[in-house]
C-alpha atoms as a PDB file:
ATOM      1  CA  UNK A   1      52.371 102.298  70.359  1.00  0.00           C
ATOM      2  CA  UNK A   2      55.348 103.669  69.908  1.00  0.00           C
ATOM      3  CA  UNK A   3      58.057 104.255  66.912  1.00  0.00           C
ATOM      4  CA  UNK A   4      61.480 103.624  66.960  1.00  0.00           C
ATOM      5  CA  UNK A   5      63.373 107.229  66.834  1.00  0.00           C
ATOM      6  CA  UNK A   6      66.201 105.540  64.527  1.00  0.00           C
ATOM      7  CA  UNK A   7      65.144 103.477  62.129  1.00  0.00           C
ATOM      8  CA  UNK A   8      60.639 103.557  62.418  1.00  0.00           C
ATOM      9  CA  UNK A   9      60.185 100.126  63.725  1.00  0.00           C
ATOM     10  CA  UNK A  10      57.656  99.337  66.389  1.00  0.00           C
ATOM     11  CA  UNK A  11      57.781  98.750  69.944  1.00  0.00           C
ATOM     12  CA  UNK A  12      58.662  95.237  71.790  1.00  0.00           C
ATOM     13  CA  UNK A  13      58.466  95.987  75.002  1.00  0.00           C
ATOM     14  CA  UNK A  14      57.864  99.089  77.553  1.00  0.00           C
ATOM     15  CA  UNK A  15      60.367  99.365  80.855  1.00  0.00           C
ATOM     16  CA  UNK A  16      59.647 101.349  83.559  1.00  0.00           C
ATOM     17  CA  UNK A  17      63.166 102.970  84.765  1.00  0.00           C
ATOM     18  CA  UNK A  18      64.046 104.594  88.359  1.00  0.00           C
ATOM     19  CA  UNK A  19      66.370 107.432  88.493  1.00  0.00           C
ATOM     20  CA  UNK A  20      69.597 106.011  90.431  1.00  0.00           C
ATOM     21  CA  UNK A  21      72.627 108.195  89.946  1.00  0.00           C
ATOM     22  CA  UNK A  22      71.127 110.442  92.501  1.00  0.00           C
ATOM     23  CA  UNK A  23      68.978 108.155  94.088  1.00  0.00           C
ATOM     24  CA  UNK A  24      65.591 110.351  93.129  1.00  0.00           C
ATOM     25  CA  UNK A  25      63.743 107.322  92.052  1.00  0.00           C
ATOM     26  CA  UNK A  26      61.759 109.477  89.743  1.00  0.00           C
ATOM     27  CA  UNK A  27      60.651 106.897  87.112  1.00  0.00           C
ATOM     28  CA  UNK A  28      60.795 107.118  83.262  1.00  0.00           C
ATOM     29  CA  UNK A  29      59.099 105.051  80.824  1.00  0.00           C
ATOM     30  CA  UNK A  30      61.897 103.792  77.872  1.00  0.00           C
ATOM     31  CA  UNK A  31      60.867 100.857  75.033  1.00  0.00           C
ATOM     32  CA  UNK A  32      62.591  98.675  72.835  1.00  0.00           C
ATOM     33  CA  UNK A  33      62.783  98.979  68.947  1.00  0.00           C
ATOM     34  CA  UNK A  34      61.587  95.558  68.223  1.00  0.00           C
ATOM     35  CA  UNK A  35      63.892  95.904  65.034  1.00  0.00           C
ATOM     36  CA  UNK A  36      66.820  97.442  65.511  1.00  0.00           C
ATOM     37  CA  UNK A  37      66.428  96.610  69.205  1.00  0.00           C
ATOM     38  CA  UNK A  38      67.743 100.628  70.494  1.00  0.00           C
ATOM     39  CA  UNK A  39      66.493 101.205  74.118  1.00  0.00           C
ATOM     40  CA  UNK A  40      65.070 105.269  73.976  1.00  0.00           C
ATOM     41  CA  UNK A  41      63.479 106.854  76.387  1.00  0.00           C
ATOM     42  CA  UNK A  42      59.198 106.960  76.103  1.00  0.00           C
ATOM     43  CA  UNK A  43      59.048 110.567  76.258  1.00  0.00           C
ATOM     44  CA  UNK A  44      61.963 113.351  76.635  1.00  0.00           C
ATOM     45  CA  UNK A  45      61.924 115.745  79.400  1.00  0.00           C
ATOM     46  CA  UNK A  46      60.876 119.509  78.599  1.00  0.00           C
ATOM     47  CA  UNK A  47      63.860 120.785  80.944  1.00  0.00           C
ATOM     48  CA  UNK A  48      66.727 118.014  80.664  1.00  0.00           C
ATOM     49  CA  UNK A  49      69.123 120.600  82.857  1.00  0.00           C
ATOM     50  CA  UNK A  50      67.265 119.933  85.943  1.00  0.00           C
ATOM     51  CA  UNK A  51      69.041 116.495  85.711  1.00  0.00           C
ATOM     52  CA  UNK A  52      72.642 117.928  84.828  1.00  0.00           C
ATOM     53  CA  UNK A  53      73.908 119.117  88.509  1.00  0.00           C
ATOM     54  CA  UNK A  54      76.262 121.437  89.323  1.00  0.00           C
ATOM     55  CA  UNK A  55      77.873 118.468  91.023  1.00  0.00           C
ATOM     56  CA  UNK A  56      77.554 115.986  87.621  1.00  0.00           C
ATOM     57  CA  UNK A  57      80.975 114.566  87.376  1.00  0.00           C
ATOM     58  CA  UNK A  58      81.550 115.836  83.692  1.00  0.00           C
ATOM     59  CA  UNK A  59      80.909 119.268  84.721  1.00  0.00           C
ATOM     60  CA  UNK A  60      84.271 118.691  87.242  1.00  0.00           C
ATOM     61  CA  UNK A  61      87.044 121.637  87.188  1.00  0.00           C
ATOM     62  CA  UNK A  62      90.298 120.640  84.948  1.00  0.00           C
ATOM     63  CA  UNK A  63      93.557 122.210  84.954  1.00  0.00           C
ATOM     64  CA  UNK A  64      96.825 122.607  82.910  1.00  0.00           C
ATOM     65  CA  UNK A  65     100.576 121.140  83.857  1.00  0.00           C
ATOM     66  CA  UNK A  66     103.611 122.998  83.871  1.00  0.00           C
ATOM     67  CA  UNK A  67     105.706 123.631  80.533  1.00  0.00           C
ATOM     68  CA  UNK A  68     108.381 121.484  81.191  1.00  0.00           C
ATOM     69  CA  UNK A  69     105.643 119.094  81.957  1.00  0.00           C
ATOM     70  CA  UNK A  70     104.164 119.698  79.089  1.00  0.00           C
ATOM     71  CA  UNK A  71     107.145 118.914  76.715  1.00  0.00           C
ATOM     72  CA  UNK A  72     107.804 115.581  78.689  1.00  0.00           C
ATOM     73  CA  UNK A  73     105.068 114.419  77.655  1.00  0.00           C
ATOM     74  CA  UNK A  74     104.827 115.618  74.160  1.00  0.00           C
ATOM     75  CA  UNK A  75     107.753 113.252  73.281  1.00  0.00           C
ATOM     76  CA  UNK A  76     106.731 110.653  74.931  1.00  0.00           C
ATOM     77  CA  UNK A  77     103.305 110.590  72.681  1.00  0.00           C
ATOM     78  CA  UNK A  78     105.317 111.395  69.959  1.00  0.00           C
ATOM     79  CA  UNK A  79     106.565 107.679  70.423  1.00  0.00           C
ATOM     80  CA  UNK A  80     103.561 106.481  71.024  1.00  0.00           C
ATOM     81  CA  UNK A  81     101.831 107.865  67.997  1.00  0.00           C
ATOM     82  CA  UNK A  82     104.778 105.913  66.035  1.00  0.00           C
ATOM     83  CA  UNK A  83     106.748 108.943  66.184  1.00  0.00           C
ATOM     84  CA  UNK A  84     110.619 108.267  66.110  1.00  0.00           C
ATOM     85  CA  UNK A  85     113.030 108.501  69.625  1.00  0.00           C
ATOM     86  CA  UNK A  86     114.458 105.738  70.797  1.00  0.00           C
ATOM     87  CA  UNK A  87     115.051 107.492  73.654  1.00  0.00           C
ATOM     88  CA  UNK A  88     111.772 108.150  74.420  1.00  0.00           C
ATOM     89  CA  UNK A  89     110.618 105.015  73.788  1.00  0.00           C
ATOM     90  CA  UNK A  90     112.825 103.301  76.381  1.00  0.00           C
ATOM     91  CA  UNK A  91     110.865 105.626  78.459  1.00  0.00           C
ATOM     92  CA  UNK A  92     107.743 104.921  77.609  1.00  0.00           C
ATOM     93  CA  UNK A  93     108.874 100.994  78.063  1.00  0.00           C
ATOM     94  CA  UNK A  94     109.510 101.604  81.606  1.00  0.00           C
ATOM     95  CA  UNK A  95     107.401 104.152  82.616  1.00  0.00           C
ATOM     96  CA  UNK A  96     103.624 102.948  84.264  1.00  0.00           C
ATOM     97  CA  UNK A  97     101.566 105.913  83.320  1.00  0.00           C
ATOM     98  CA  UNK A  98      99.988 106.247  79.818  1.00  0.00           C
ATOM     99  CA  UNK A  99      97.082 108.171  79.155  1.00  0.00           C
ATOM    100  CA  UNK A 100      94.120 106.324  79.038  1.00  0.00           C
ATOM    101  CA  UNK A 101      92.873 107.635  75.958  1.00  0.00           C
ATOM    102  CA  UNK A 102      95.897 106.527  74.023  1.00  0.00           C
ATOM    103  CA  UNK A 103      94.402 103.252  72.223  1.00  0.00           C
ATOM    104  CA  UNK A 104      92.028 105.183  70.368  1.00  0.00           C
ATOM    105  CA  UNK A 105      93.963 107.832  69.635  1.00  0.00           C
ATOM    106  CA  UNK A 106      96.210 105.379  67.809  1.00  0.00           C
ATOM    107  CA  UNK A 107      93.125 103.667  65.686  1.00  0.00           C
ATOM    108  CA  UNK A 108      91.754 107.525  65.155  1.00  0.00           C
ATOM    109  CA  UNK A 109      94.944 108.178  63.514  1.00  0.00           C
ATOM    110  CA  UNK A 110      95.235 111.683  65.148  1.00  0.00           C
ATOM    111  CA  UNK A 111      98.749 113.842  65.321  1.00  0.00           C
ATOM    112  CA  UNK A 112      99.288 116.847  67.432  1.00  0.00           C
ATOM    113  CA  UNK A 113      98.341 118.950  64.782  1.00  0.00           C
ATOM    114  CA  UNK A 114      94.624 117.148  64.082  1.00  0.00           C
ATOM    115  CA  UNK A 115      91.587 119.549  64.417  1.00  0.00           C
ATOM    116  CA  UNK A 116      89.847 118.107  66.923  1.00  0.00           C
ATOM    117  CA  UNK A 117      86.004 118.851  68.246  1.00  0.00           C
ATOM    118  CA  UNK A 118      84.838 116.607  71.461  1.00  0.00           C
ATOM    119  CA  UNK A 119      80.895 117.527  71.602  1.00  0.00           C
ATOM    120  CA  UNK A 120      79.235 116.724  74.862  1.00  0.00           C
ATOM    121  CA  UNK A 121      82.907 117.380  76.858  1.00  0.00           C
ATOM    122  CA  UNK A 122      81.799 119.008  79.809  1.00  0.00           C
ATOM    123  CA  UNK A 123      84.537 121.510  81.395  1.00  0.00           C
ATOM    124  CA  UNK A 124      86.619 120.034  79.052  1.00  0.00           C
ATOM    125  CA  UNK A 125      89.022 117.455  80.940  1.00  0.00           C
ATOM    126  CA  UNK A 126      89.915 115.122  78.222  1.00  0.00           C
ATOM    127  CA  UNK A 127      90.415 118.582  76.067  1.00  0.00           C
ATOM    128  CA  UNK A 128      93.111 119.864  78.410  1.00  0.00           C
ATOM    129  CA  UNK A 129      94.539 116.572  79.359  1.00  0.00           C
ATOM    130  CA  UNK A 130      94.958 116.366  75.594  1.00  0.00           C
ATOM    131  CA  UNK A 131      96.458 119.660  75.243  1.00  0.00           C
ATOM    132  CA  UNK A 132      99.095 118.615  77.791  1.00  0.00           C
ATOM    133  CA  UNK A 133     100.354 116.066  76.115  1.00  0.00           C
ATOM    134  CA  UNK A 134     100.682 117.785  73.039  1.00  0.00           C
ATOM    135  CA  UNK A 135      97.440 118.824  70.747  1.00  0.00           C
ATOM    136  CA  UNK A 136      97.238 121.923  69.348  1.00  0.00           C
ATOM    137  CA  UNK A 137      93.830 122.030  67.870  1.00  0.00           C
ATOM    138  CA  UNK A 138      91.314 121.707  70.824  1.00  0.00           C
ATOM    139  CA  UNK A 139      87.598 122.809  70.520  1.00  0.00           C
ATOM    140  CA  UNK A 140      84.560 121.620  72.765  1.00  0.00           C
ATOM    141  CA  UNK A 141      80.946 121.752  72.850  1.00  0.00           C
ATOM    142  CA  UNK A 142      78.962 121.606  75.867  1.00  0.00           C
ATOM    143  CA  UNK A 143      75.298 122.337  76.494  1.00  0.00           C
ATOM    144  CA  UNK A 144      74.916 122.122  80.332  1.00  0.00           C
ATOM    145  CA  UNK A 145      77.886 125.237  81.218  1.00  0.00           C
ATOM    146  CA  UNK A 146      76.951 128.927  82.741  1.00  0.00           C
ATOM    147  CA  UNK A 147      78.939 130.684  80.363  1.00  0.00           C
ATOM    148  CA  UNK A 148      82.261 129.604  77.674  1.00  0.00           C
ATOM    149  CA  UNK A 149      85.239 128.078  78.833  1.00  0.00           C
ATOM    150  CA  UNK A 150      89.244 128.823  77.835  1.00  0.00           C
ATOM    151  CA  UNK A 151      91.930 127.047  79.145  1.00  0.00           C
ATOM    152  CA  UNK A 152      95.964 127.906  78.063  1.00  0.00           C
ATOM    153  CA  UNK A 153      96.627 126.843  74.845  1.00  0.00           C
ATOM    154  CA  UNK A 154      93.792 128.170  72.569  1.00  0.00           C
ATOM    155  CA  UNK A 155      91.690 125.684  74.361  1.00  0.00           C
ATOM    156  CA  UNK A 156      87.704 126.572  74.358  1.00  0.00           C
ATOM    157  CA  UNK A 157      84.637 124.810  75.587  1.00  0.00           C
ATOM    158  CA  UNK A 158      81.182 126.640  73.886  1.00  0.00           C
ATOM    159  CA  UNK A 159      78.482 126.443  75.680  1.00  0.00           C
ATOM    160  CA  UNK A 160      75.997 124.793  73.153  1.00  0.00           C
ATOM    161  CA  UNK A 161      75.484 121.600  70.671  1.00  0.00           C
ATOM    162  CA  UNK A 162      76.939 120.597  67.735  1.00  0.00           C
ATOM    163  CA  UNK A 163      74.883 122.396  65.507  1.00  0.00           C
ATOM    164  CA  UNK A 164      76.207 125.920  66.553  1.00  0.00           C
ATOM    165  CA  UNK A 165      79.726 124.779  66.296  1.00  0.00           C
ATOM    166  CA  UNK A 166      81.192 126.348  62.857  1.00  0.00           C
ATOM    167  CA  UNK A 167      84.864 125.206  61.278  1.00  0.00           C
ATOM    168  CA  UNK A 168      86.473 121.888  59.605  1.00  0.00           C
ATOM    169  CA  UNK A 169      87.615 119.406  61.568  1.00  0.00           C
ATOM    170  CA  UNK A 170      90.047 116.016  61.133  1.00  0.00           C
ATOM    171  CA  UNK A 171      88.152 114.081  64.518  1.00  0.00           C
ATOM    172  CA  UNK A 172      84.530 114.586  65.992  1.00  0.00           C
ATOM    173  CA  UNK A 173      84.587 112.762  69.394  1.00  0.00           C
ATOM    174  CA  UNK A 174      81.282 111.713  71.497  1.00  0.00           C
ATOM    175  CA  UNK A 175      82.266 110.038  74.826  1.00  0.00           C
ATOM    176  CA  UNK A 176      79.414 108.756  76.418  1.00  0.00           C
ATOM    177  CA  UNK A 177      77.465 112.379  75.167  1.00  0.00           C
ATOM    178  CA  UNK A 178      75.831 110.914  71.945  1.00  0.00           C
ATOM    179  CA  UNK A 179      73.362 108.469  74.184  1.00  0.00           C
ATOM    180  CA  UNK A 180      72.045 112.053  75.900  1.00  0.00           C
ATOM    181  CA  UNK A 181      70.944 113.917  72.628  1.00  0.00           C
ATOM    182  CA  UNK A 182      67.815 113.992  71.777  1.00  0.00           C
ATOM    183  CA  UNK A 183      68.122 113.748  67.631  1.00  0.00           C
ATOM    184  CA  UNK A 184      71.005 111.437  67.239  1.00  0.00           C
ATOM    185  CA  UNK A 185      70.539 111.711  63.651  1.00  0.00           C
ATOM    186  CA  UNK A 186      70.896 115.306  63.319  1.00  0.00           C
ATOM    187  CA  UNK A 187      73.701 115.390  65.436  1.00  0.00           C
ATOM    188  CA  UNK A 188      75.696 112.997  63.157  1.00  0.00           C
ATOM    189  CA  UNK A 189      74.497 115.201  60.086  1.00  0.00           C
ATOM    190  CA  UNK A 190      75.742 118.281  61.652  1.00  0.00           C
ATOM    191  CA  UNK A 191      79.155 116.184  62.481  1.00  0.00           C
ATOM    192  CA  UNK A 192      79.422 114.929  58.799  1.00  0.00           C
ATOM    193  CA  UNK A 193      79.141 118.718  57.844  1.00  0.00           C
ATOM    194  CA  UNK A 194      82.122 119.748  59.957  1.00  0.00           C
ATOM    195  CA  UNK A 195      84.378 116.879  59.077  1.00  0.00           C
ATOM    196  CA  UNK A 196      86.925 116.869  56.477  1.00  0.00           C
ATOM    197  CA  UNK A 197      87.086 114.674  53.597  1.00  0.00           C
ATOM    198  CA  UNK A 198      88.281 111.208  54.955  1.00  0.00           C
ATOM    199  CA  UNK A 199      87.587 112.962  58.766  1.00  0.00           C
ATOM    200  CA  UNK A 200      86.712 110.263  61.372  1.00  0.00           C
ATOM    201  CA  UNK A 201      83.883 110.421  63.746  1.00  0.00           C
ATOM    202  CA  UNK A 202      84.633 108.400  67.234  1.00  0.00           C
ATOM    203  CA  UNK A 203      81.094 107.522  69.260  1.00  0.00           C
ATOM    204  CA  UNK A 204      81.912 105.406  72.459  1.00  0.00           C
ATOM    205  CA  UNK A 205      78.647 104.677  74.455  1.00  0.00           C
ATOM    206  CA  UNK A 206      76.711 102.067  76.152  1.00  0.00           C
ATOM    207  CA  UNK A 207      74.992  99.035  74.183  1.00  0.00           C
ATOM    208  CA  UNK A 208      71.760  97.490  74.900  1.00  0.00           C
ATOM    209  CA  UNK A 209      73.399  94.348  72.659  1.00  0.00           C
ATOM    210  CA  UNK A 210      74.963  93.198  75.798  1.00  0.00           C
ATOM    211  CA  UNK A 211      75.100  91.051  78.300  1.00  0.00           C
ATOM    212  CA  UNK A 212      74.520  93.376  81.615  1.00  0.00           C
ATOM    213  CA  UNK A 213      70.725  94.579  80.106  1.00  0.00           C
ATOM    214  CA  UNK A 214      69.981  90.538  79.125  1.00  0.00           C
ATOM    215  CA  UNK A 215      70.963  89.978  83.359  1.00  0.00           C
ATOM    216  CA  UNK A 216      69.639  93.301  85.171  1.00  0.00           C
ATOM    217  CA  UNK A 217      66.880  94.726  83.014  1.00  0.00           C
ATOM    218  CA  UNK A 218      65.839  98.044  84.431  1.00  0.00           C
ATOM    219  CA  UNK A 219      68.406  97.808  87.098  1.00  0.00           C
ATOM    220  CA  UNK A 220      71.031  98.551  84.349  1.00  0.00           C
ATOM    221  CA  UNK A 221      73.315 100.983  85.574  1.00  0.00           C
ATOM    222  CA  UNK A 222      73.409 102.075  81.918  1.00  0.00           C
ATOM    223  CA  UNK A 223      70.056 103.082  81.631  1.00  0.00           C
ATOM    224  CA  UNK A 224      70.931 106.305  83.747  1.00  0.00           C
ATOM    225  CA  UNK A 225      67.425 107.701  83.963  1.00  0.00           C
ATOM    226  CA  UNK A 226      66.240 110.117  82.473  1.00  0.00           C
ATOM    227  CA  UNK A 227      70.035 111.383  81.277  1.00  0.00           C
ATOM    228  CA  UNK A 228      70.539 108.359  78.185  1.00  0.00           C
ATOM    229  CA  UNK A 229      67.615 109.185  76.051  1.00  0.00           C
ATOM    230  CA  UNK A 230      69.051 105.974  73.535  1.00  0.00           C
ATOM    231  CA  UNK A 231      70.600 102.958  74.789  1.00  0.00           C
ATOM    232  CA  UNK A 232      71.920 101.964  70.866  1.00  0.00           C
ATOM    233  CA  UNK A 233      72.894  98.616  69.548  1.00  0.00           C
ATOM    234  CA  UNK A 234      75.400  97.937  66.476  1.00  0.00           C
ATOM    235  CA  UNK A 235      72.455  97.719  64.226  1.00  0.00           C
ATOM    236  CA  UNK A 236      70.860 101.086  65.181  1.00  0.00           C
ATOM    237  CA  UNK A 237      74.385 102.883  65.094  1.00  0.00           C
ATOM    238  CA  UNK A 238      75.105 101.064  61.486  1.00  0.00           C
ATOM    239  CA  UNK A 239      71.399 102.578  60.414  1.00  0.00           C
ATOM    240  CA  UNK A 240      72.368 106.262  61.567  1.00  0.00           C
ATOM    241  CA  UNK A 241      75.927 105.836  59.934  1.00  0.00           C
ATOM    242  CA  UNK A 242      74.226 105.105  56.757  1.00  0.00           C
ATOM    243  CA  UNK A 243      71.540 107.730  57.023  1.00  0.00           C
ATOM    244  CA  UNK A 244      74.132 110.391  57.625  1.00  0.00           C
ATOM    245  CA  UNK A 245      76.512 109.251  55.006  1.00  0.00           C
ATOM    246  CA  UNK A 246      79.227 107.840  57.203  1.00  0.00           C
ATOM    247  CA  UNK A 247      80.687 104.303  57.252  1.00  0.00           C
ATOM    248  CA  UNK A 248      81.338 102.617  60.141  1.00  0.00           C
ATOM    249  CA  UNK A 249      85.145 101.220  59.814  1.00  0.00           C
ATOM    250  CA  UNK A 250      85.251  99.563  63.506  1.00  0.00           C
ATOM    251  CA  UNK A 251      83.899  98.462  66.848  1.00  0.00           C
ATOM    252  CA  UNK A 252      85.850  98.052  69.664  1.00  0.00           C
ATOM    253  CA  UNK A 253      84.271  97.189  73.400  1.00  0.00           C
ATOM    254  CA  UNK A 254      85.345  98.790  76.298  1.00  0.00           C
ATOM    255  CA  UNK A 255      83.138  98.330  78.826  1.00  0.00           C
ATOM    256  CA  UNK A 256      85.008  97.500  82.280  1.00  0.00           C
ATOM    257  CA  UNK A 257      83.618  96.207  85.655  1.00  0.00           C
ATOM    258  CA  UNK A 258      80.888  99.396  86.335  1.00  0.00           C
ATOM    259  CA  UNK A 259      78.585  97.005  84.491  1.00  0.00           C
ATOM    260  CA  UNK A 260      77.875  94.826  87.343  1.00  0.00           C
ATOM    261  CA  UNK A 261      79.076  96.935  90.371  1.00  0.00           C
ATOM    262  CA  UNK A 262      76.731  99.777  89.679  1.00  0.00           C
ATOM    263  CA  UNK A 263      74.249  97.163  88.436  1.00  0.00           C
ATOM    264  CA  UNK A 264      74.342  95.557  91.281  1.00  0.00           C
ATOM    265  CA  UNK A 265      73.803  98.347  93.568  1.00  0.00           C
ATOM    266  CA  UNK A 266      70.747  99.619  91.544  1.00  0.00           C
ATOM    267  CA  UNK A 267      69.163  96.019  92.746  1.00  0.00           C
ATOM    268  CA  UNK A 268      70.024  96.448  95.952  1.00  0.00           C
ATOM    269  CA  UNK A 269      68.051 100.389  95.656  1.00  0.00           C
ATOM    270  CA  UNK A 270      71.837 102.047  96.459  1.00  0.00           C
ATOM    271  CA  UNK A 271      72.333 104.598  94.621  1.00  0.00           C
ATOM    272  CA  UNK A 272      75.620 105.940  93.032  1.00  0.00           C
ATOM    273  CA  UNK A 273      75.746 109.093  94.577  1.00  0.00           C
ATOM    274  CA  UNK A 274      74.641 110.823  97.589  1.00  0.00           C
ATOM    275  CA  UNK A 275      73.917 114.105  97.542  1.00  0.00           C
ATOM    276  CA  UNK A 276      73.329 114.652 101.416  1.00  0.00           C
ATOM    277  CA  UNK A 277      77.161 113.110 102.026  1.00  0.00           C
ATOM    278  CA  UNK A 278      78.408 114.880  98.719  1.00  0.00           C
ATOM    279  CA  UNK A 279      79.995 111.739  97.857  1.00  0.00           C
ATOM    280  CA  UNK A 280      80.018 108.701  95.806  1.00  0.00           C
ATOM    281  CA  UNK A 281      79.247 105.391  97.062  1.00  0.00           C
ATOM    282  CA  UNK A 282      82.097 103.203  99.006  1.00  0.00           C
ATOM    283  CA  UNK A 283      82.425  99.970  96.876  1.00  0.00           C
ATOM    284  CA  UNK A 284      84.683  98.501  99.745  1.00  0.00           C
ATOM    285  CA  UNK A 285      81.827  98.877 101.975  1.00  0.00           C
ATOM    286  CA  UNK A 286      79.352  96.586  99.257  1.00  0.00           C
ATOM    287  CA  UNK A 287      81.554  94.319  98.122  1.00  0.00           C
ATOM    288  CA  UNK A 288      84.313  92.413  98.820  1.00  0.00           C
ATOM    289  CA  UNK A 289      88.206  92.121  97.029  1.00  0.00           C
ATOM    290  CA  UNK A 290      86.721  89.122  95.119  1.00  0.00           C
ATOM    291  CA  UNK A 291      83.795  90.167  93.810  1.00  0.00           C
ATOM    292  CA  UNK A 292      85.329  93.294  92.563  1.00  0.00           C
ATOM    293  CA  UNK A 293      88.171  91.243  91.128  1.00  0.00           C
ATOM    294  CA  UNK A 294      85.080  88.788  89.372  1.00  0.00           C
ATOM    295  CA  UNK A 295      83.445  91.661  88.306  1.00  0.00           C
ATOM    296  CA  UNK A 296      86.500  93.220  86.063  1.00  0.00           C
ATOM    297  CA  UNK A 297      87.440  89.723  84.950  1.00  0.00           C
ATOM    298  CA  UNK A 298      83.839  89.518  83.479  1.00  0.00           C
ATOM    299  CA  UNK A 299      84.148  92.896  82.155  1.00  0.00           C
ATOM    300  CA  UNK A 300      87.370  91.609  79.988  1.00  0.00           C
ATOM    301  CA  UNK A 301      86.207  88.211  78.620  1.00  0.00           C
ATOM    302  CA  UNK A 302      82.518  90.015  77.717  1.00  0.00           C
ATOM    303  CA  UNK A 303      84.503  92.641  75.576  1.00  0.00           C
ATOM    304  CA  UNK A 304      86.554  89.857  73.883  1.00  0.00           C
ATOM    305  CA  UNK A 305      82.869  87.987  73.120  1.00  0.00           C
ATOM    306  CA  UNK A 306      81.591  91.346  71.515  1.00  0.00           C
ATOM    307  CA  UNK A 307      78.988  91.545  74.587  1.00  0.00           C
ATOM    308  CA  UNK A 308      80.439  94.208  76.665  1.00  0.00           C
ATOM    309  CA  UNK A 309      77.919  97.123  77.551  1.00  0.00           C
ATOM    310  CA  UNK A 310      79.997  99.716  76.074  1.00  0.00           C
ATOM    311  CA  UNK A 311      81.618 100.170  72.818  1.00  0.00           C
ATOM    312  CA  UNK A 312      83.743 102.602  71.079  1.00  0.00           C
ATOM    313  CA  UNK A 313      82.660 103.016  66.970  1.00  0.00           C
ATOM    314  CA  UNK A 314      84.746 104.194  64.530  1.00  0.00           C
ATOM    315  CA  UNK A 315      82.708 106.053  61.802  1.00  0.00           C
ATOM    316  CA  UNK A 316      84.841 107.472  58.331  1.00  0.00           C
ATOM    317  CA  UNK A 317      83.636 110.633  55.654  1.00  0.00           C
ATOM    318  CA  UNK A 318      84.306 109.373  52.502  1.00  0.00           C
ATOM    319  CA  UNK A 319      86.902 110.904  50.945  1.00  0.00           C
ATOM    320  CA  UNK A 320      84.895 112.724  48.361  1.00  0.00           C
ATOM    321  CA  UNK A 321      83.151 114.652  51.006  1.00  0.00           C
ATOM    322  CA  UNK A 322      79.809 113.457  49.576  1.00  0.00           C
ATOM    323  CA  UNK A 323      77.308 111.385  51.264  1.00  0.00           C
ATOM    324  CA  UNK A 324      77.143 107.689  50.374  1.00  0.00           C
ATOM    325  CA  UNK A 325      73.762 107.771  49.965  1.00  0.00           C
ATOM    326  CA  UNK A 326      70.712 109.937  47.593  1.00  0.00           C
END
């Protein structure tokens, strides 16, 4: 039998999982805590790079704008970030194109001059698109690179994991990296170690506590075989944010309509990607205007019910700089 990686509780159940992102259909063994109810994979590959492509769309080229650019768009987050400009708020008002990672920025309360660390990034394209718009402080981590990345800007993406990353930082981000490691609780450790006093820690993943893995089971396009080693719930985040001496201030879900698209095509045996063709799957070719339509409509109402299958947690330092707990 085996024991829950987070929190020591026994197993509920064993599923057998295809890999689908490439269409391998290698199959992996994952179980459920039958307490805190975290999805982990059985047993973790020896050589996890194998399934990290030169072609895996985090590992994707970015690039930098143009100065003027560059100073557009500062101002215009200045105003978002409750900055003052009037002027460039009426802009904002009437202009279409925000960046997307604007909402959390907001509840992260970061400024351009917030040291900021995004571990798992890839090449780094939220890092630069970030530095375009006005951060200063940029640093990545990423595992699965040839060699160390800079970008304009004092940007730089290490080649490595959290652990090896030295400095003090305001904001720790993990989007959708922290379901790949393979000792969640270490990582978070090593993150409360390189946070300030009062830092924040921002973890948006995939939830088992949803509604997608009640209806598709191992056709979950979640699951991700063997990449997401931990498919966590609220309850197994909340035990890791105690045992690492963070607490967690908020949840927000943002899963959107991949949940039953990609879902869906796992039960029909497409995959997401075909290698041969070098090209991702044509949706229009699948499904039709209203089923895509009735798929993001879902996708809202779930994350409004708290059963989305991705959520974004907000984790704080305390201000002391202490652990919570003994």
């Amino acid at each position: 039998m085996y024991r829950c990686r987070i929190c020591g509780g026994p197993e509920s159940e064993r599923i057998g999982v295809r890999e689908m992102m490439y269409g391998t259909r290698e199959r992996f063994e994952y179980f459920v805590c039958s307490w805190c109810r975290c999805i982990q994979i059985a047993q973790i590959p020896q050589d996890l790079s194998v399934y990290y492509p030169s072609y895996y769309y985090s590992l994707a080229k970015s690039k930098e704008t143009g100065r003027l650019k560059r100073g557009i768009r500062r101002r215009r987050l200045g105003n978002f970030l409750g900055k003052r400009g009037y002027f460039w708020g009426w802009v904002n008002r009437f202009s279409r194109h925000q960046p997307s990672w604007l909402w959390w920025a907001r509840k992260a309360n970061i400024d351009f001059g917030s040291r900021i660390l995004d571990v798992g990034c890839g090449a780094g394209r939220l890092l630069v698109n970030m530095w375009n718009w006005g951060f200063q402080q940029l640093i990545g981590v990423e595992p699965h690179l040839d060699t160390e990345l800079r970008f304009a800007g004092g940007v730089r993406i290490l080649k490595g994991v959290v652990e090896d990353v030295e400095g003090v930082f305001d904001l720790v981000m993990f989007h959708h990296s922290f379901e790949h490691m393979p000792d969640p609780l270490s990582a978070l450790r090593d993150t409360f170690r390189l946070l300030a006093p009062g830092g924040r820690v921002l973890i948006r993943i995939p939830v088992a506590d949803s509604e997608a893995w009640r209806i598709y089971g191992a056709d979950w396009v979640q699951f991700d075989a063997p990449r997401h080693l931990f498919l966590h719930t609220r309850s197994s985040i909340h035990s890791l944010a105690d045992q690492a001496g963070f607490k967690v201030e908020e949840i927000v879900f943002d899963s959107s309509d991949f949940q039953f698209w990609g879902s869906e095509l796992y039960r029909r045996d497409i995959p997401l990607h075909d290698p041969v063709l070098g090209k991702d799957v044509n949706l229009d070719h699948v499904f039709s205007r209203e089923e895509l339509r009735d798929f993001a409509e879902r996708a809202r109402e779930l994350n409004e019910q708290g059963r989305g299958d991705q959520a974004c947690f907000f984790l704080r330092k305390p201000e002391s700089g202490m652990p919570t707990i003994p």
